[in-house]
PDB file of N, CA and C in Angstrom:
ATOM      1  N   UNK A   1     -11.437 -15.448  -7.860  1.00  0.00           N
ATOM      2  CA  UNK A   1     -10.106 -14.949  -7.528  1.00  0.00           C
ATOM      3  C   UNK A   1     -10.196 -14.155  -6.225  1.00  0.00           C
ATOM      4  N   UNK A   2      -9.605 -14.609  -5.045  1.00  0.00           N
ATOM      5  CA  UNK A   2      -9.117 -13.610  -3.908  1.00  0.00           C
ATOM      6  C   UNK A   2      -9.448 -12.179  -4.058  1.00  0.00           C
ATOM      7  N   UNK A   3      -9.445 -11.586  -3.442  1.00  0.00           N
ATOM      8  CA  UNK A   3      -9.486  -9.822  -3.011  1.00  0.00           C
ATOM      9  C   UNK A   3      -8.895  -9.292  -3.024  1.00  0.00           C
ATOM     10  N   UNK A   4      -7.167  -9.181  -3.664  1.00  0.00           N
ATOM     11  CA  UNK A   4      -5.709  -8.976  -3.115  1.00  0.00           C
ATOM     12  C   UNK A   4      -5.650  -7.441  -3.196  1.00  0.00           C
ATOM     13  N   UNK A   5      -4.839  -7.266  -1.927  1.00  0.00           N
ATOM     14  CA  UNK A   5      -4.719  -5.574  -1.378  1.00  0.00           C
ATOM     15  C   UNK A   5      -3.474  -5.761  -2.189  1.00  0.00           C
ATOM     16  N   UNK A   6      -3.460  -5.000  -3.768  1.00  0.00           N
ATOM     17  CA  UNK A   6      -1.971  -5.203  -4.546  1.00  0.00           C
ATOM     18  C   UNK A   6      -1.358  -3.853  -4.510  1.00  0.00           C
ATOM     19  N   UNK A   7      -0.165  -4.190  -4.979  1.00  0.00           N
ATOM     20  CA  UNK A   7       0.728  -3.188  -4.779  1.00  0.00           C
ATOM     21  C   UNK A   7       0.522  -1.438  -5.276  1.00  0.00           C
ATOM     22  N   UNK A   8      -0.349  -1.110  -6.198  1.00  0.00           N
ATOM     23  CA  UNK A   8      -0.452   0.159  -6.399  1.00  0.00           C
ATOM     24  C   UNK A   8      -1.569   0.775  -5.697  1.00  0.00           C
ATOM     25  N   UNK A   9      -2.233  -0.108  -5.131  1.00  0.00           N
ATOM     26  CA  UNK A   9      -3.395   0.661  -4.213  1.00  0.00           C
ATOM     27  C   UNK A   9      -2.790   0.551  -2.872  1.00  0.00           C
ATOM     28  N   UNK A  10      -1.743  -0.590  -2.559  1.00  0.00           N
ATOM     29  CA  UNK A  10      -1.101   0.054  -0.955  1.00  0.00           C
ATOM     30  C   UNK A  10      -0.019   1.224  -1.125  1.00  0.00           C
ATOM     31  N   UNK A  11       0.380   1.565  -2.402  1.00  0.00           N
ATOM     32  CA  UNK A  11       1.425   2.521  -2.352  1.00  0.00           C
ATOM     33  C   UNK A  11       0.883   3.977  -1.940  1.00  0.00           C
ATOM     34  N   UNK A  12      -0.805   3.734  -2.915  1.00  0.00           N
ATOM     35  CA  UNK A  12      -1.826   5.070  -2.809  1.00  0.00           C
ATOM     36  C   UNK A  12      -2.143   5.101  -1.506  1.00  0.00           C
ATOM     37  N   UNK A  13      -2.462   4.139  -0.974  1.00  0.00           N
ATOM     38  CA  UNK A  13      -2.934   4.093   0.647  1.00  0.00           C
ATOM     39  C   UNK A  13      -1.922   4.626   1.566  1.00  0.00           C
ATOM     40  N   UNK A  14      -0.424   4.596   1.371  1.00  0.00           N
ATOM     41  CA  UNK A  14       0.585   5.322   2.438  1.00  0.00           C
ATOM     42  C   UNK A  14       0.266   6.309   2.003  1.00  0.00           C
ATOM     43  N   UNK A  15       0.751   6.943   0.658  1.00  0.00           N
ATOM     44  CA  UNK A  15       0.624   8.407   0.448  1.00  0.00           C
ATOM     45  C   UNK A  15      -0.528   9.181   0.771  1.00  0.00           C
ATOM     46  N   UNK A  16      -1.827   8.398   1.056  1.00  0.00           N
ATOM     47  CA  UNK A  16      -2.583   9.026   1.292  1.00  0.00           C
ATOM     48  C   UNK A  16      -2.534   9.358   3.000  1.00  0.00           C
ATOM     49  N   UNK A  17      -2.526   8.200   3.486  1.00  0.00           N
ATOM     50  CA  UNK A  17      -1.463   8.581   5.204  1.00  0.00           C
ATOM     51  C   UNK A  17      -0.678   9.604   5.174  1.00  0.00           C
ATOM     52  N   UNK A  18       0.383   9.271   4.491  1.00  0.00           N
ATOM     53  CA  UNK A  18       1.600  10.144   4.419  1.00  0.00           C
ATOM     54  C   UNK A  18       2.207  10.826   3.419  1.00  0.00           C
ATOM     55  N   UNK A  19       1.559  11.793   3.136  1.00  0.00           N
ATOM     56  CA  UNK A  19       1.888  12.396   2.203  1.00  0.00           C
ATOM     57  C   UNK A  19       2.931  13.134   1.476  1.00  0.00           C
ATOM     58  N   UNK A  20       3.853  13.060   2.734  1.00  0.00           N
ATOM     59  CA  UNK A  20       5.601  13.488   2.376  1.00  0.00           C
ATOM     60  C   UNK A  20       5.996  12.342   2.022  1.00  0.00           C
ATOM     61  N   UNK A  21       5.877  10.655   2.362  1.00  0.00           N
ATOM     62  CA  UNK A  21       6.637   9.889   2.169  1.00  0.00           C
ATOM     63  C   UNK A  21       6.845   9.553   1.120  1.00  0.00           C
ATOM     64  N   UNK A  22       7.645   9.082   0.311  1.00  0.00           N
ATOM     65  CA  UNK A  22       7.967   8.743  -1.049  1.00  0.00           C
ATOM     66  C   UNK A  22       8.771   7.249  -1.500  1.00  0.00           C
ATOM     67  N   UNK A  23       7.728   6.807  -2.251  1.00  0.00           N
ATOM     68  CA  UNK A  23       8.084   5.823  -2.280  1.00  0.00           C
ATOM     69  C   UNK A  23       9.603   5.289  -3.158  1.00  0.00           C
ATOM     70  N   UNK A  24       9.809   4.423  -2.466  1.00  0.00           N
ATOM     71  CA  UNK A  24      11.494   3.755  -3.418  1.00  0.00           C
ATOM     72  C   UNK A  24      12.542   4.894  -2.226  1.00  0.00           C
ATOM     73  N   UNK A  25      12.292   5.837  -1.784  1.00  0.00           N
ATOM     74  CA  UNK A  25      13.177   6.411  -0.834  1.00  0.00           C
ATOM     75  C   UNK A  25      12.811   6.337   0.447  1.00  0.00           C
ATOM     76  N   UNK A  26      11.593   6.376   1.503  1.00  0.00           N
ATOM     77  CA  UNK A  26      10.958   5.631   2.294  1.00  0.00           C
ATOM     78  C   UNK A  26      10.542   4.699   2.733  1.00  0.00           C
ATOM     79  N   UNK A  27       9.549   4.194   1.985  1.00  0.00           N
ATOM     80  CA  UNK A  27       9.115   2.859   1.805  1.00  0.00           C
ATOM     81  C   UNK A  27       9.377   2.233   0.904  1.00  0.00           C
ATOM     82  N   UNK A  28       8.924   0.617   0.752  1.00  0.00           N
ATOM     83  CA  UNK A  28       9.026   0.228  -0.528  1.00  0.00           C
ATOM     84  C   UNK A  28       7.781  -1.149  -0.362  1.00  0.00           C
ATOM     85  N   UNK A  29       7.430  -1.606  -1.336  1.00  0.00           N
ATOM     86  CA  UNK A  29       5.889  -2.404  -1.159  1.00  0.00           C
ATOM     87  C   UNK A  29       6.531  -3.608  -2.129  1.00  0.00           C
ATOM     88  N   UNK A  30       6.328  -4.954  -1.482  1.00  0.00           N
ATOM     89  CA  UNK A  30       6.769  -5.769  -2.198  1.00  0.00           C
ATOM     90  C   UNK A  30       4.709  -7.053  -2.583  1.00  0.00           C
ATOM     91  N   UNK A  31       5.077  -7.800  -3.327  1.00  0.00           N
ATOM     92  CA  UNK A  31       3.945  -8.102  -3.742  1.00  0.00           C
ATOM     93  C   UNK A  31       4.152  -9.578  -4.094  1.00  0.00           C
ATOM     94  N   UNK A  32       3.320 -10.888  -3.591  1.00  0.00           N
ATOM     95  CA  UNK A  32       3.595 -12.274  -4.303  1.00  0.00           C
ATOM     96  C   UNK A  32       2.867 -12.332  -5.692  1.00  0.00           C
ATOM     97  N   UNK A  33       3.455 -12.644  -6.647  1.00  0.00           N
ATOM     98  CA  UNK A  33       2.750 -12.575  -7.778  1.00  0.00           C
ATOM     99  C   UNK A  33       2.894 -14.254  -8.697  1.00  0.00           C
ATOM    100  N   UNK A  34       2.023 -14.774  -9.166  1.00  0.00           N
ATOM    101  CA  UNK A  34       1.809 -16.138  -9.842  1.00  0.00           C
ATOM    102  C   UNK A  34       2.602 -15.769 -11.293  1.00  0.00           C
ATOM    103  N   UNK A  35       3.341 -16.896 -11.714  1.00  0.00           N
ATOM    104  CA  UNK A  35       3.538 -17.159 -13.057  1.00  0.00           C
ATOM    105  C   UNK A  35       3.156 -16.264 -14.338  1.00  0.00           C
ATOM    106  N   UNK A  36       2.114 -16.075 -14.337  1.00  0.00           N
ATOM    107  CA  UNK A  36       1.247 -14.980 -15.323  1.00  0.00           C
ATOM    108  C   UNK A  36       0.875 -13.659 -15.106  1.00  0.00           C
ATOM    109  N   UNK A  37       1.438 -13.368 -13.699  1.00  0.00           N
ATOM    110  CA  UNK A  37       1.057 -12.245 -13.528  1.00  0.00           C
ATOM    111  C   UNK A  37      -0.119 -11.952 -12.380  1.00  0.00           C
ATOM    112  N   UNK A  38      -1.004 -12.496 -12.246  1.00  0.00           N
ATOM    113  CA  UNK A  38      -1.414 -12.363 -11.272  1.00  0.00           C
ATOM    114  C   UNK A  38      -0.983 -12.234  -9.891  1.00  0.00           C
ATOM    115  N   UNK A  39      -2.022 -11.405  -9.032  1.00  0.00           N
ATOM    116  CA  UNK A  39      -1.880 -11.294  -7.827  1.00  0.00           C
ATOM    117  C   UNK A  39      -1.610 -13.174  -7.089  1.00  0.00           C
ATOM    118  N   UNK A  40      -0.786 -13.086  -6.300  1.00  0.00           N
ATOM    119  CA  UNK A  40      -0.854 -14.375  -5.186  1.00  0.00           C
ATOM    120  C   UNK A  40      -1.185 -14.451  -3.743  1.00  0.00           C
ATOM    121  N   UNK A  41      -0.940 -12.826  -3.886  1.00  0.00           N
ATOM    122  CA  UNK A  41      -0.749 -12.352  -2.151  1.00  0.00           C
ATOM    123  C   UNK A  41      -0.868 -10.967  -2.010  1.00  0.00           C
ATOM    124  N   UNK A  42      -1.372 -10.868  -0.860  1.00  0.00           N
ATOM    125  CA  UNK A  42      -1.755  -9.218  -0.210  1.00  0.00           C
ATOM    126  C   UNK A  42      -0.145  -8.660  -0.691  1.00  0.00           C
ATOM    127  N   UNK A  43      -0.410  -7.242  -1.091  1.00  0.00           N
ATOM    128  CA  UNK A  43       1.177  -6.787  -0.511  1.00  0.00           C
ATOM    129  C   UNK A  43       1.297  -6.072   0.249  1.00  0.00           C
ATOM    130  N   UNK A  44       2.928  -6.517   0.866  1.00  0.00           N
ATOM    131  CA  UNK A  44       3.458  -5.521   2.109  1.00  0.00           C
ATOM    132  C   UNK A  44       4.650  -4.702   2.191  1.00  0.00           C
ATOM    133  N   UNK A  45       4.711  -4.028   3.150  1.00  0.00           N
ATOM    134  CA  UNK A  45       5.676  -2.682   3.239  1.00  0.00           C
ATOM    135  C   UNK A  45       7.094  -3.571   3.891  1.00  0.00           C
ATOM    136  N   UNK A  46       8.012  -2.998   3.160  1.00  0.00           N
ATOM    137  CA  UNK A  46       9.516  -3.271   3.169  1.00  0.00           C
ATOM    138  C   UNK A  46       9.717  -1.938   3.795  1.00  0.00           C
ATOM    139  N   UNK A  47      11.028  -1.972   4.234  1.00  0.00           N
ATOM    140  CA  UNK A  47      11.719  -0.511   4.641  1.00  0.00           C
ATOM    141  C   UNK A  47      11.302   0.257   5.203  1.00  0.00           C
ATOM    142  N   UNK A  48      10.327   0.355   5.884  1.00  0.00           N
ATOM    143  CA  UNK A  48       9.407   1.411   6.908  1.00  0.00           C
ATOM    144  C   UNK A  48      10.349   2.023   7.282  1.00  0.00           C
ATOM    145  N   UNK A  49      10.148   2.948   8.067  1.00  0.00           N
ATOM    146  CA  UNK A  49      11.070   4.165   8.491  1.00  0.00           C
ATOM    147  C   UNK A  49      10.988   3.487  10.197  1.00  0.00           C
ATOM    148  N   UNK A  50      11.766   3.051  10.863  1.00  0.00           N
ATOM    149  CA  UNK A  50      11.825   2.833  12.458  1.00  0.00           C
ATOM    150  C   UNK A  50      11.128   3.772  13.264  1.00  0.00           C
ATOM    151  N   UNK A  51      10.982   4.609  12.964  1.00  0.00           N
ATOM    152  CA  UNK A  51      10.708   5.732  14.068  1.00  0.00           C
ATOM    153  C   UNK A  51       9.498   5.896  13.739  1.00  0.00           C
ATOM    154  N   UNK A  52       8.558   5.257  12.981  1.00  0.00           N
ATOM    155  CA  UNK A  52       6.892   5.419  12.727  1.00  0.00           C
ATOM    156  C   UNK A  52       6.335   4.445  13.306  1.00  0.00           C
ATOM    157  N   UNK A  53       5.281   4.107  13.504  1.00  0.00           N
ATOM    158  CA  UNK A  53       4.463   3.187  13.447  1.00  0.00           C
ATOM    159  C   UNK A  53       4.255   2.765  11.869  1.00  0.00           C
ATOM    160  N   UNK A  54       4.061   1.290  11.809  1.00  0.00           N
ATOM    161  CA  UNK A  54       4.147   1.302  10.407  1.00  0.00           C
ATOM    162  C   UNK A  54       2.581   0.748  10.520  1.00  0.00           C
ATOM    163  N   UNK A  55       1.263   1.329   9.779  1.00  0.00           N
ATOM    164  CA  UNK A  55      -0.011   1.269   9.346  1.00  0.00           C
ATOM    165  C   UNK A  55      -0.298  -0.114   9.192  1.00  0.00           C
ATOM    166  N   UNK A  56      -1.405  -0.605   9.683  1.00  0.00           N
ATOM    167  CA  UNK A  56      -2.304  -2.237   9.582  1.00  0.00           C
ATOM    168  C   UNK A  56      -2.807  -2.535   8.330  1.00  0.00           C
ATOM    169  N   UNK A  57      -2.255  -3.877   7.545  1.00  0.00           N
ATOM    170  CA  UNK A  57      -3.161  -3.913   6.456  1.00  0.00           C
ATOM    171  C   UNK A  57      -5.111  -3.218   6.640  1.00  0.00           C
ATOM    172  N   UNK A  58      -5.386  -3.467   7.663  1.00  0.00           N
ATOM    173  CA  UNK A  58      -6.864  -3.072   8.100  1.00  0.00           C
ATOM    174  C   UNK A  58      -6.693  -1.709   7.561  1.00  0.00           C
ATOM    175  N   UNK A  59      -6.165  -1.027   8.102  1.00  0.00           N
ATOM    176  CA  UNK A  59      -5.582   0.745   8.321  1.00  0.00           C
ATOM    177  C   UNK A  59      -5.101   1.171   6.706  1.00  0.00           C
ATOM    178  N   UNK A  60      -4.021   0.591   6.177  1.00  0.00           N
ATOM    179  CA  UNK A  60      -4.051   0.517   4.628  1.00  0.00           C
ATOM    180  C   UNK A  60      -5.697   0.566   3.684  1.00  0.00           C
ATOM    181  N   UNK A  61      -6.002  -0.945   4.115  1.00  0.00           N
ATOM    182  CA  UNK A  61      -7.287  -1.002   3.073  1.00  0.00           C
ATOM    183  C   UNK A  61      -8.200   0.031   2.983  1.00  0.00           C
ATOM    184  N   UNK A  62      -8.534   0.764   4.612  1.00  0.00           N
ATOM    185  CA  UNK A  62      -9.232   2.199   4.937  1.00  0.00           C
ATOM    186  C   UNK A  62      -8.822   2.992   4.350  1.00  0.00           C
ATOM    187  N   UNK A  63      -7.802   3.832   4.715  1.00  0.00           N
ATOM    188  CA  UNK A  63      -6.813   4.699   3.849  1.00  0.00           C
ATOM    189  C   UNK A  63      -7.044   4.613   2.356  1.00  0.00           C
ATOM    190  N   UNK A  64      -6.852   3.251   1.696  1.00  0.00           N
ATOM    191  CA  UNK A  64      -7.026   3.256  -0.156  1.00  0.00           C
ATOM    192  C   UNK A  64      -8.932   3.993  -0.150  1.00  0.00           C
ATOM    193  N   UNK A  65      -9.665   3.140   0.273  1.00  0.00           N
ATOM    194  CA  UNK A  65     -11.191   3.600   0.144  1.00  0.00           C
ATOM    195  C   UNK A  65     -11.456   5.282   0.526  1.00  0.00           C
ATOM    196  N   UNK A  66     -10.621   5.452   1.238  1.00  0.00           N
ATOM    197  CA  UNK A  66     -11.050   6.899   1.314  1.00  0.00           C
ATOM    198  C   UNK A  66     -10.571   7.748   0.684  1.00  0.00           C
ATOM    199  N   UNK A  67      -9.116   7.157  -0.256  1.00  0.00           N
ATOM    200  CA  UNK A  67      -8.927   8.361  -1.235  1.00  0.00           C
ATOM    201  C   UNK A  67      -9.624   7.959  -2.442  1.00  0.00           C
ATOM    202  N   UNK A  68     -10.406   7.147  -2.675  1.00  0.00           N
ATOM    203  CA  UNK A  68     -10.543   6.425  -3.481  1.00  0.00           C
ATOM    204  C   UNK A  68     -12.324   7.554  -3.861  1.00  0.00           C
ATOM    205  N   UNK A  69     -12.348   7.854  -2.391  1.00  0.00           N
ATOM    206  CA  UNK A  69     -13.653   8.404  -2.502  1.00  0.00           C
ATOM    207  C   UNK A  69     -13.724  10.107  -2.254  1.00  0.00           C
ATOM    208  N   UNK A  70     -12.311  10.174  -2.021  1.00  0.00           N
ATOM    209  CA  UNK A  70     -12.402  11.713  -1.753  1.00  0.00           C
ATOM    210  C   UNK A  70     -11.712  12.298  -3.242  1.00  0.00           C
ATOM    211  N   UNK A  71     -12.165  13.956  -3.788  1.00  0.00           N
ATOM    212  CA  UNK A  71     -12.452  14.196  -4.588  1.00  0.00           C
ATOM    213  C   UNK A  71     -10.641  14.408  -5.412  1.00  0.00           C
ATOM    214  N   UNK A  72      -9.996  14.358  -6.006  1.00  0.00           N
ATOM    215  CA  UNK A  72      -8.596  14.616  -6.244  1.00  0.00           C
ATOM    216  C   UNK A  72      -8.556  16.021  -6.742  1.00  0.00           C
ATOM    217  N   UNK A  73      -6.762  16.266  -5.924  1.00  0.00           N
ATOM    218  CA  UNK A  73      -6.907  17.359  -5.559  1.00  0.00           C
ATOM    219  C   UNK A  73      -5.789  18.153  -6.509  1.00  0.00           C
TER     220      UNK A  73
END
């Protein structure tokens, strides 16, 4: 099965960027998903805010690993 960057680890990956932003009122992360549930497809950011730069899946996947590894706070 693929590697898929899915939807609750890119949501963790903005917040970990951006930590004011909130999701469903900022952003929003949409996701291709198969018949059963599975992942189909990377997911991506809907609704970005215009006035940001909106983060590289590359830049996302970084972002998830490093909160992933830093201690919660």
């Amino acid at each position: 099965m693929p590697d898929f960057f899915i939807h609750d680890h890119m949501v963790q990956a903005v917040h970990h960027l951006y930590p004011a932003m909130r999701y469903g009122r900022d952003f929003m992360v949409l996701m291709g998903v198969n018949r059963d549930g599975t992942p189909a497809s990377d997911a991506w950011i809907e609704g970005w805010p215009e006035i940001m730069p909106m983060p590289t899946l590359d830049e996302l996947r970084a972002a998830y690993a490093d909160s992933q590894a830093s201690p919660a706070a």
